[in-house]
PDB file of N, CA and C in Angstrom:
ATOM      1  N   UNK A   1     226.217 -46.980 118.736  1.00  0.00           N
ATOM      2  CA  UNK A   1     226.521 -48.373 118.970  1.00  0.00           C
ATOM      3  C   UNK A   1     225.941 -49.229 117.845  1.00  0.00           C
ATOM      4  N   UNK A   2     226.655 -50.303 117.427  1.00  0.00           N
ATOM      5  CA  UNK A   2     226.069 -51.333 116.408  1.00  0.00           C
ATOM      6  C   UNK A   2     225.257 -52.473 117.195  1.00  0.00           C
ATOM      7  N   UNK A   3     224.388 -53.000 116.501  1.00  0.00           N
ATOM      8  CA  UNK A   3     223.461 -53.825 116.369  1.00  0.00           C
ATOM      9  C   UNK A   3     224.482 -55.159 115.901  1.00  0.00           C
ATOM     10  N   UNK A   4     223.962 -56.238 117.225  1.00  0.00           N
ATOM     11  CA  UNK A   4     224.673 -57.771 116.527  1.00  0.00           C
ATOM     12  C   UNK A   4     224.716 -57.960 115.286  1.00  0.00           C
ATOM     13  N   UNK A   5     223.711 -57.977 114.195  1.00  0.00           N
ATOM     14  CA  UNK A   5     224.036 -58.026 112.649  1.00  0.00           C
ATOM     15  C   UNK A   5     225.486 -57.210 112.228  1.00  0.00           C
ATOM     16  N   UNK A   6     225.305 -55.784 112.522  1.00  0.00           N
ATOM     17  CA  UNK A   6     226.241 -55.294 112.219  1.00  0.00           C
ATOM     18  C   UNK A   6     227.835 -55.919 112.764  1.00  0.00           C
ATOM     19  N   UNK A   7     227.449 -56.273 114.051  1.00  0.00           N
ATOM     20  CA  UNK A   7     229.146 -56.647 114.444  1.00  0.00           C
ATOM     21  C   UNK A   7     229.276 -58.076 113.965  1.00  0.00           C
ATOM     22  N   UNK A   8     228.217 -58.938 113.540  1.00  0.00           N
ATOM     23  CA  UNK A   8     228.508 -60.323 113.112  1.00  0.00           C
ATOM     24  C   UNK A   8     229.307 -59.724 111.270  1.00  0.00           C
ATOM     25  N   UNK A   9     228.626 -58.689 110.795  1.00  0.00           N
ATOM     26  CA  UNK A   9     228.801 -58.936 109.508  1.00  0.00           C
ATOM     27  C   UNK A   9     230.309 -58.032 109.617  1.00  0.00           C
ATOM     28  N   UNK A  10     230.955 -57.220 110.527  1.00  0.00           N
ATOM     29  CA  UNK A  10     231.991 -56.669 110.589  1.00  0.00           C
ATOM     30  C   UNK A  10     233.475 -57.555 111.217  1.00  0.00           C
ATOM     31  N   UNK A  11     232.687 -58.901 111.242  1.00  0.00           N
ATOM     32  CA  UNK A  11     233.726 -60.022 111.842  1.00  0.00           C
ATOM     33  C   UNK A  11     233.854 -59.648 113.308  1.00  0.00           C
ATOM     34  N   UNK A  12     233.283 -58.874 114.351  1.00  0.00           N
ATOM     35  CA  UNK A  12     233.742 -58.951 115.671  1.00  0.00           C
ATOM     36  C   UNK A  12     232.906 -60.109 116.543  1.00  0.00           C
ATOM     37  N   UNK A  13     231.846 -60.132 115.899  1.00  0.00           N
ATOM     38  CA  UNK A  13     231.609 -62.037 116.718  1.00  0.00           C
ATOM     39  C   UNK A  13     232.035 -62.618 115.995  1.00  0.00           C
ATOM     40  N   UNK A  14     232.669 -63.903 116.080  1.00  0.00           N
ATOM     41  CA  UNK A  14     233.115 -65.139 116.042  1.00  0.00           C
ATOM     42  C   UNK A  14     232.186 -65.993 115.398  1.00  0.00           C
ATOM     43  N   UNK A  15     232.254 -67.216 114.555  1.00  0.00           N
ATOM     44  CA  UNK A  15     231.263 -67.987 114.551  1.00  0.00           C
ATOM     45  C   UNK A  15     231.182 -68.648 115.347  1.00  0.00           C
ATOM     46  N   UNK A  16     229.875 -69.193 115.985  1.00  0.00           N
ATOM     47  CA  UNK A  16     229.395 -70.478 116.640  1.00  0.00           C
ATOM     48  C   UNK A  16     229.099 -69.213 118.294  1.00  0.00           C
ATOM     49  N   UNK A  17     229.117 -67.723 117.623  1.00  0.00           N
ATOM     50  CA  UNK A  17     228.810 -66.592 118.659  1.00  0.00           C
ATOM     51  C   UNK A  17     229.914 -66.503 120.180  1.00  0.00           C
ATOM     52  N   UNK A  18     231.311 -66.628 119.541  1.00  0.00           N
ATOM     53  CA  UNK A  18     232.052 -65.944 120.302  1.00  0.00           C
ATOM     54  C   UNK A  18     232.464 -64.720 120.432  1.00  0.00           C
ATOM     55  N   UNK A  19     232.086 -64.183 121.952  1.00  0.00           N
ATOM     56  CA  UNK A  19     232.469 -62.737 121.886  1.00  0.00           C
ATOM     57  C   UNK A  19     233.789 -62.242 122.584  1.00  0.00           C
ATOM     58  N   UNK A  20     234.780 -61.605 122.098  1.00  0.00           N
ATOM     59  CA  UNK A  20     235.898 -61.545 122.098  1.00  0.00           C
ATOM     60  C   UNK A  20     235.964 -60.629 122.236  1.00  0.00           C
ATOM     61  N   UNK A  21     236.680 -59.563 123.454  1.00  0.00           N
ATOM     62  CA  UNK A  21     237.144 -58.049 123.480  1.00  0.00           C
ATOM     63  C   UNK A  21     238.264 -57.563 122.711  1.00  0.00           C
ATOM     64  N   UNK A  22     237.672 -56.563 122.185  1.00  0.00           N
ATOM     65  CA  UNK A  22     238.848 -55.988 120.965  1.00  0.00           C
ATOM     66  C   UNK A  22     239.987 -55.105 121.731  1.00  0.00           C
ATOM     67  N   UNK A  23     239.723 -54.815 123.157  1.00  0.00           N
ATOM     68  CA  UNK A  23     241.079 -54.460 123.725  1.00  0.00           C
ATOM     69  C   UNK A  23     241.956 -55.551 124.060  1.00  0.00           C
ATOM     70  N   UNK A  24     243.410 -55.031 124.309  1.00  0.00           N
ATOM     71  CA  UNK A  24     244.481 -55.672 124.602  1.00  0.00           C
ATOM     72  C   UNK A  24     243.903 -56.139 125.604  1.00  0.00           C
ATOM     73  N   UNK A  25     245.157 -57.797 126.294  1.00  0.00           N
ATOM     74  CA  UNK A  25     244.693 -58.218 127.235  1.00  0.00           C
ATOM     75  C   UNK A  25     245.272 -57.219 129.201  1.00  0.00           C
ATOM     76  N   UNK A  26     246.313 -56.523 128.486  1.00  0.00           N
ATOM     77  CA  UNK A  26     246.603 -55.680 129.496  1.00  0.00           C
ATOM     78  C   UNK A  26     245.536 -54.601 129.788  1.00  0.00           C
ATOM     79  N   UNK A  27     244.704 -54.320 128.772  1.00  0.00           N
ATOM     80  CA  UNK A  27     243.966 -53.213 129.685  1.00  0.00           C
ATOM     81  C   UNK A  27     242.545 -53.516 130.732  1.00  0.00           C
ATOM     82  N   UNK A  28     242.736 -55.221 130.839  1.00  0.00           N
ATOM     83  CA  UNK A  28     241.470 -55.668 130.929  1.00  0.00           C
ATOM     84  C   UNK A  28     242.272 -56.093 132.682  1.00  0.00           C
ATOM     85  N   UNK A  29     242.059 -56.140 133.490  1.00  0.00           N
ATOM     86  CA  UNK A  29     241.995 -56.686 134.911  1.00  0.00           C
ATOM     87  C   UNK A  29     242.139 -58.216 135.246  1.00  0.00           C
ATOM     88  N   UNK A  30     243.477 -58.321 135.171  1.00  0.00           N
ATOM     89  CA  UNK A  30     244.256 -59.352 135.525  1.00  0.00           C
ATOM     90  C   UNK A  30     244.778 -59.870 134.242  1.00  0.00           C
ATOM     91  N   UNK A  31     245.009 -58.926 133.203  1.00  0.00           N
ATOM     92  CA  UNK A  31     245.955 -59.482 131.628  1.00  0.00           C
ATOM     93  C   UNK A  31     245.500 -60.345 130.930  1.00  0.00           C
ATOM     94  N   UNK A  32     244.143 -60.526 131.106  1.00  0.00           N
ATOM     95  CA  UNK A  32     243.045 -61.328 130.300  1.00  0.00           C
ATOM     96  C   UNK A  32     242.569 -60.594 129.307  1.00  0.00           C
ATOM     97  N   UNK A  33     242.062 -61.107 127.886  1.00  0.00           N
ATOM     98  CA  UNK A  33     241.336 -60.758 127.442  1.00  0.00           C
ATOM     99  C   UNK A  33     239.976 -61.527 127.619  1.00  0.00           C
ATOM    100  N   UNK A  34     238.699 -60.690 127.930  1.00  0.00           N
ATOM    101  CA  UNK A  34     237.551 -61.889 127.751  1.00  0.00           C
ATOM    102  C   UNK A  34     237.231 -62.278 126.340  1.00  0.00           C
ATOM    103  N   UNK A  35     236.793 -63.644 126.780  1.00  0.00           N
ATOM    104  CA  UNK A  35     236.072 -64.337 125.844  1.00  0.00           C
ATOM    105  C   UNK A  35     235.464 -65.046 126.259  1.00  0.00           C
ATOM    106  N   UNK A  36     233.725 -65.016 125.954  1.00  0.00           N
ATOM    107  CA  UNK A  36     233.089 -65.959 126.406  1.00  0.00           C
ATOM    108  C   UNK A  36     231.803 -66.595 124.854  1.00  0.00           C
ATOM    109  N   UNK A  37     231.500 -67.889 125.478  1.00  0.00           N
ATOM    110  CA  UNK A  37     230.843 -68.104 124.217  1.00  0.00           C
ATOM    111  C   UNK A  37     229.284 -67.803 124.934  1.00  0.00           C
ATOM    112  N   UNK A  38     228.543 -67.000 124.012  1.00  0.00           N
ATOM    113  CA  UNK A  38     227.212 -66.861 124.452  1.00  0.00           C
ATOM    114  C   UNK A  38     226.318 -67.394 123.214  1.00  0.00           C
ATOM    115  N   UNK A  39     225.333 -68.353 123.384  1.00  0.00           N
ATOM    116  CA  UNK A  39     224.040 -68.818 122.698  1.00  0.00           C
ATOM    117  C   UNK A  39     223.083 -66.918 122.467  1.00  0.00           C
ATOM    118  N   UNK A  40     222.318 -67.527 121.118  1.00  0.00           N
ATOM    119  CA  UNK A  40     221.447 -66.773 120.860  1.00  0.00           C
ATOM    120  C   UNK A  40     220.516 -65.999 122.306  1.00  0.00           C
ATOM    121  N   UNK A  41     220.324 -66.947 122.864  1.00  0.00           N
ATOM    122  CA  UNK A  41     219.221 -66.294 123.512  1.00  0.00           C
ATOM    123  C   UNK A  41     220.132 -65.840 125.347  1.00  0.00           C
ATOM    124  N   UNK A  42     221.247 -66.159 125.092  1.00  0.00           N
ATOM    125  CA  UNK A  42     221.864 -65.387 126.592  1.00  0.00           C
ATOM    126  C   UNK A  42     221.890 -64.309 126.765  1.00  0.00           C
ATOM    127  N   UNK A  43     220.812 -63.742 127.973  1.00  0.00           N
ATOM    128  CA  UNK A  43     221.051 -62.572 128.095  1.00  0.00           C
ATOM    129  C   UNK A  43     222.141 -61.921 128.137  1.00  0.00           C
ATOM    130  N   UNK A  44     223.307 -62.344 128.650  1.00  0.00           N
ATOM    131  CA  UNK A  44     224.446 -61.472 128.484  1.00  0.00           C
ATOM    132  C   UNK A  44     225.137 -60.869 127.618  1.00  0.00           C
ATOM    133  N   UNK A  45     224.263 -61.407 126.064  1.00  0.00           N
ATOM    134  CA  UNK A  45     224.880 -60.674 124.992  1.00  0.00           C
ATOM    135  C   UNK A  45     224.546 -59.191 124.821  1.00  0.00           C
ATOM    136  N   UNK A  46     223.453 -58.880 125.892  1.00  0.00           N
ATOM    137  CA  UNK A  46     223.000 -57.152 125.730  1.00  0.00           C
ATOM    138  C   UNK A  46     224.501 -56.586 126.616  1.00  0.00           C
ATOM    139  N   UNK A  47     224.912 -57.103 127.492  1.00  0.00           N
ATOM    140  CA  UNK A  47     226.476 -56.445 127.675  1.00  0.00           C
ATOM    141  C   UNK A  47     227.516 -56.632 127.238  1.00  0.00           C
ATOM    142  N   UNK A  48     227.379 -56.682 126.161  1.00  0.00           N
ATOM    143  CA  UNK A  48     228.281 -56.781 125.272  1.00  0.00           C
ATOM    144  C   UNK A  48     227.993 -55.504 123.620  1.00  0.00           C
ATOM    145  N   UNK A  49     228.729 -54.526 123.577  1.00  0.00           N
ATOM    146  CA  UNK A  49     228.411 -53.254 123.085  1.00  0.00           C
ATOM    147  C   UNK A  49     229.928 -53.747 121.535  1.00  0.00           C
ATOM    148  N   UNK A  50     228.979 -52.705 120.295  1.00  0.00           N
ATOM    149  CA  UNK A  50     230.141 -53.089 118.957  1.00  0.00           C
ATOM    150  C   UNK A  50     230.309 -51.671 119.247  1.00  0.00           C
ATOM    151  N   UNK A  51     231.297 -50.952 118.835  1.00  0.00           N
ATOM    152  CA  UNK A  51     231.015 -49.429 118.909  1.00  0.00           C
ATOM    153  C   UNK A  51     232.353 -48.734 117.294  1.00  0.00           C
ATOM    154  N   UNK A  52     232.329 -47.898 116.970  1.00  0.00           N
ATOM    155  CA  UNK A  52     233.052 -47.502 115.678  1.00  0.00           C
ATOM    156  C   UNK A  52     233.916 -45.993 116.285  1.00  0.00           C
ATOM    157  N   UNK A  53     235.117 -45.711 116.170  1.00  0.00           N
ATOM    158  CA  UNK A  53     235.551 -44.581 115.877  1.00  0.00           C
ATOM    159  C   UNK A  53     236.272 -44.330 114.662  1.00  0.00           C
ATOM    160  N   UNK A  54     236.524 -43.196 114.415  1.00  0.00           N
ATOM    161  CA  UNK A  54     237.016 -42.525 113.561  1.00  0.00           C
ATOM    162  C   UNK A  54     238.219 -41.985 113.951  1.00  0.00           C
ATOM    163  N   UNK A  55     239.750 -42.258 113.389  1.00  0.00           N
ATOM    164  CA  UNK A  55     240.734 -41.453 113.565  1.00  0.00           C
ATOM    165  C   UNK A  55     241.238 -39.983 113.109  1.00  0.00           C
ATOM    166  N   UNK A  56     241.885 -39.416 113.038  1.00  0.00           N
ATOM    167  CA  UNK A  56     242.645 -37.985 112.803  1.00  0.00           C
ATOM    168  C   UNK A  56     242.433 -38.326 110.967  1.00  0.00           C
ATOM    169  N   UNK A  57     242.653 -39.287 110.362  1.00  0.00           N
ATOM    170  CA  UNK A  57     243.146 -39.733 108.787  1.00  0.00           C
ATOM    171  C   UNK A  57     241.461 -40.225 108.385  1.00  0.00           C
ATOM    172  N   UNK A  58     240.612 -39.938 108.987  1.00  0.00           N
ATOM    173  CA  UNK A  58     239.138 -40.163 108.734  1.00  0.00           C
ATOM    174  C   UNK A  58     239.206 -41.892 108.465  1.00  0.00           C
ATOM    175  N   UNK A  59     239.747 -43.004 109.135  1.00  0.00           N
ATOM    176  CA  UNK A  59     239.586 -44.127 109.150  1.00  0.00           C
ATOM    177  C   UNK A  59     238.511 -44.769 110.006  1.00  0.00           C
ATOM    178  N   UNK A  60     237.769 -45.334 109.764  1.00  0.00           N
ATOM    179  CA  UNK A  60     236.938 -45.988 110.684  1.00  0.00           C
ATOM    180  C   UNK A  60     237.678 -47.307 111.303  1.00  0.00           C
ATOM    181  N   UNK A  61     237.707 -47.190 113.124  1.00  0.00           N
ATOM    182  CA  UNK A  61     237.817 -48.668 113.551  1.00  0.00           C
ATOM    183  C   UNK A  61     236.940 -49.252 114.091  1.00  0.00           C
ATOM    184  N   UNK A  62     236.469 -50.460 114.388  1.00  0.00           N
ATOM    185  CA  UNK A  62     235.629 -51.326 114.901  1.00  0.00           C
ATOM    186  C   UNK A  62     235.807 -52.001 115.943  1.00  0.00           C
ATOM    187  N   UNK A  63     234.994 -52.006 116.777  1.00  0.00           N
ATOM    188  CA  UNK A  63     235.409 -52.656 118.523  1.00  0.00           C
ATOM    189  C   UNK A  63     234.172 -53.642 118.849  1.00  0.00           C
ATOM    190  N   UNK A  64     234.737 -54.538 119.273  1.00  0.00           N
ATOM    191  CA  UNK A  64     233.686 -54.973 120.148  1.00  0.00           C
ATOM    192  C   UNK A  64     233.996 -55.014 121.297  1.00  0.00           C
ATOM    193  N   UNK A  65     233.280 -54.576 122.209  1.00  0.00           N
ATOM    194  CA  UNK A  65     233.803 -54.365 123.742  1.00  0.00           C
ATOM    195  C   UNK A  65     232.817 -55.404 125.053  1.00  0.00           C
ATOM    196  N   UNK A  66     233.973 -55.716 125.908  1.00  0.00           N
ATOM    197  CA  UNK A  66     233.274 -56.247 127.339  1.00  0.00           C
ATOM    198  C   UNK A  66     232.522 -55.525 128.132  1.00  0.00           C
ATOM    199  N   UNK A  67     231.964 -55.885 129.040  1.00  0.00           N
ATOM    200  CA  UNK A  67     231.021 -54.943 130.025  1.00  0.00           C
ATOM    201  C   UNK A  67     232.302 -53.795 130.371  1.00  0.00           C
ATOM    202  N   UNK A  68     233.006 -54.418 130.752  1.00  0.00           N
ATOM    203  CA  UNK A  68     233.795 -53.551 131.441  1.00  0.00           C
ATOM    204  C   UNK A  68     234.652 -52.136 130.291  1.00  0.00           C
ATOM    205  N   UNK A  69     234.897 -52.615 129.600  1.00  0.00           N
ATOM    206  CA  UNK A  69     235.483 -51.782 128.552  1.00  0.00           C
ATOM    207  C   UNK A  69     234.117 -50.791 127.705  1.00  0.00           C
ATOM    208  N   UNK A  70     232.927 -51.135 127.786  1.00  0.00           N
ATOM    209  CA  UNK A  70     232.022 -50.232 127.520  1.00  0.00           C
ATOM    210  C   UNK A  70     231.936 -49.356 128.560  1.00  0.00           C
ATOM    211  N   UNK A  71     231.977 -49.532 129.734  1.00  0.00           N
ATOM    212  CA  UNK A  71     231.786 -48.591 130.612  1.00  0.00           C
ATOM    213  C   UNK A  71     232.873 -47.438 130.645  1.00  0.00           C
ATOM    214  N   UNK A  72     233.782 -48.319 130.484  1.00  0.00           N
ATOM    215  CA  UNK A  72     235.198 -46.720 130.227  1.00  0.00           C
ATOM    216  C   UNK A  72     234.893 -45.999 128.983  1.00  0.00           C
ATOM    217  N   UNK A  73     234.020 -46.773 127.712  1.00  0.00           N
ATOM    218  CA  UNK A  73     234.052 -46.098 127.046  1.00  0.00           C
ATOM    219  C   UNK A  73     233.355 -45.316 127.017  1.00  0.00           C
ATOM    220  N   UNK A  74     232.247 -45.281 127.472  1.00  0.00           N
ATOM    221  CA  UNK A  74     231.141 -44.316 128.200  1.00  0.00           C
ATOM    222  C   UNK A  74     231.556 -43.051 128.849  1.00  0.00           C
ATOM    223  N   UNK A  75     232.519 -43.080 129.707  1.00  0.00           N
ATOM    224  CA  UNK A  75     232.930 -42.662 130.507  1.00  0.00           C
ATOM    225  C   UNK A  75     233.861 -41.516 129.309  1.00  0.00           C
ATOM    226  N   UNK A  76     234.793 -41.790 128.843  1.00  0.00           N
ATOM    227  CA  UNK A  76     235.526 -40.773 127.813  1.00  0.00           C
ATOM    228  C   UNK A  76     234.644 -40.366 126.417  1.00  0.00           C
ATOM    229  N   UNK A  77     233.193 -40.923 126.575  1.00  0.00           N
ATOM    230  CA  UNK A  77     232.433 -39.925 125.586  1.00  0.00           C
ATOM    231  C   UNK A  77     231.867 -38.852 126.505  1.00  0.00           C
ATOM    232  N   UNK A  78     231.421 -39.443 127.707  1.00  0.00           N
ATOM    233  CA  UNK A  78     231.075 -38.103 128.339  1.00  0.00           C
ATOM    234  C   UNK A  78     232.117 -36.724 128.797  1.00  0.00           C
ATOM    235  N   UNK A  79     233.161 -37.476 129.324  1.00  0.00           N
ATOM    236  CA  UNK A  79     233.940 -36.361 128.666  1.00  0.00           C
ATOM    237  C   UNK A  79     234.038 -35.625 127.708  1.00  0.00           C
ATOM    238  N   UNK A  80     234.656 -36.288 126.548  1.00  0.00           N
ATOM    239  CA  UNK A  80     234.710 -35.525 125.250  1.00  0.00           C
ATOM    240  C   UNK A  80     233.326 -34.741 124.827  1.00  0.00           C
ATOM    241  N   UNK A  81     231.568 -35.149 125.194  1.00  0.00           N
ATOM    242  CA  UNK A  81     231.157 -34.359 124.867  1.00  0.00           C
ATOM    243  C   UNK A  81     230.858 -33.044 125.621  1.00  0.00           C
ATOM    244  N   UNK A  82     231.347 -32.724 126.956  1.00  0.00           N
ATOM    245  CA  UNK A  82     231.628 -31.888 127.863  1.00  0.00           C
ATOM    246  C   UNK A  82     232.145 -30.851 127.412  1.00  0.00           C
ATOM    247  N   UNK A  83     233.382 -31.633 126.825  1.00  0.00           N
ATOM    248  CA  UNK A  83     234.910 -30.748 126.216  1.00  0.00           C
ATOM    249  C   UNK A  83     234.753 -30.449 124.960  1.00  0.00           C
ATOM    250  N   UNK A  84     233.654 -30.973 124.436  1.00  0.00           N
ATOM    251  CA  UNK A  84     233.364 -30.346 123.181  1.00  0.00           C
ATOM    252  C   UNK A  84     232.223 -29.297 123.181  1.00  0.00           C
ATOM    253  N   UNK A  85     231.697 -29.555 124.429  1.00  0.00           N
ATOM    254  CA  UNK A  85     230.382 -28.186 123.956  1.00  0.00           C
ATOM    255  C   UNK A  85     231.032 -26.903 124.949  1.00  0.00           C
ATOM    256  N   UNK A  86     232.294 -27.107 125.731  1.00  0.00           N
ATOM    257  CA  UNK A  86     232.432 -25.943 126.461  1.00  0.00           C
ATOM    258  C   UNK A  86     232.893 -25.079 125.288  1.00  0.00           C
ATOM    259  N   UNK A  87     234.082 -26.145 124.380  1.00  0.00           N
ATOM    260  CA  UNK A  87     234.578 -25.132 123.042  1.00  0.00           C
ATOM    261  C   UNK A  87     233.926 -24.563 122.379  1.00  0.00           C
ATOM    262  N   UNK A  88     232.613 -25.379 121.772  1.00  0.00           N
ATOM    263  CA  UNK A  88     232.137 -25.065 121.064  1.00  0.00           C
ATOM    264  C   UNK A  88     231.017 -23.579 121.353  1.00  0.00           C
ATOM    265  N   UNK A  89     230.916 -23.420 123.096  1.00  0.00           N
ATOM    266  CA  UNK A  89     230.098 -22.272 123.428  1.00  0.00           C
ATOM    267  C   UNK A  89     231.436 -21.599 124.437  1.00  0.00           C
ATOM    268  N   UNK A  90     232.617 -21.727 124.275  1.00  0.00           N
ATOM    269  CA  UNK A  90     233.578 -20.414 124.866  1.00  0.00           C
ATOM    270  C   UNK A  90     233.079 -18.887 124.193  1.00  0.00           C
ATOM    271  N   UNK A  91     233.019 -18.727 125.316  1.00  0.00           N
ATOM    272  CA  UNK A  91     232.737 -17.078 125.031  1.00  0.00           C
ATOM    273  C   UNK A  91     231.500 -17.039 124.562  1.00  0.00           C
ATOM    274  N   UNK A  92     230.483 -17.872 124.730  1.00  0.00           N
ATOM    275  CA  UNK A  92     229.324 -17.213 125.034  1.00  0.00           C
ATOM    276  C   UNK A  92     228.915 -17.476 126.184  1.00  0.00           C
ATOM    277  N   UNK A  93     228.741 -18.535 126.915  1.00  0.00           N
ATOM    278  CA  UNK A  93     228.780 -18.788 128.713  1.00  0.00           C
ATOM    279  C   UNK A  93     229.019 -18.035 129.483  1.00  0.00           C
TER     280      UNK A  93
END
């Protein structure tokens, strides 16, 4: 996960510290995208996660995600690292 510097200097906050979900507004619960403006010192900016993948073409993308969209994303790393260590130990288990 990135550090606010990092997602301020990667353009996913906003100036004047708007945080904006980098998913569509359809995948978000009720066809919204959030956006809310949070001050320096609102706690709610700790739920709010930058996170990076990498595609098939070795591209890096950049996210900034809502509470809610970190948690799914959570959710399909634990998968994937499941599904990656059963492969990676098939046939020795």
């Amino acid at each position: 996960m990135m550090t606010e510097q990092e997602m301020e200097d990667r353009g996913l906050i906003e100036a004047g510290h708007m945080f904006r979900c980098s998913r569509a507004e359809k995948a978000h619960e009720g066809g919204e995208k959030p956006a809310v403006f949070l001050s320096e010192n609102d706690k709610r900016r700790a739920d709010w996660h930058g996170a990076d993948w990498t595609d098939k073409n070795g591209v890096v993308h950049h996210m900034l995600l809502c509470p809610e969209c970190h948690r799914k994303l959570l959710a399909i790393q634990a998968t994937h690292q499941r599904d990656m260590y059963e492969f990676e130990n098939e046939g020795i288990l």
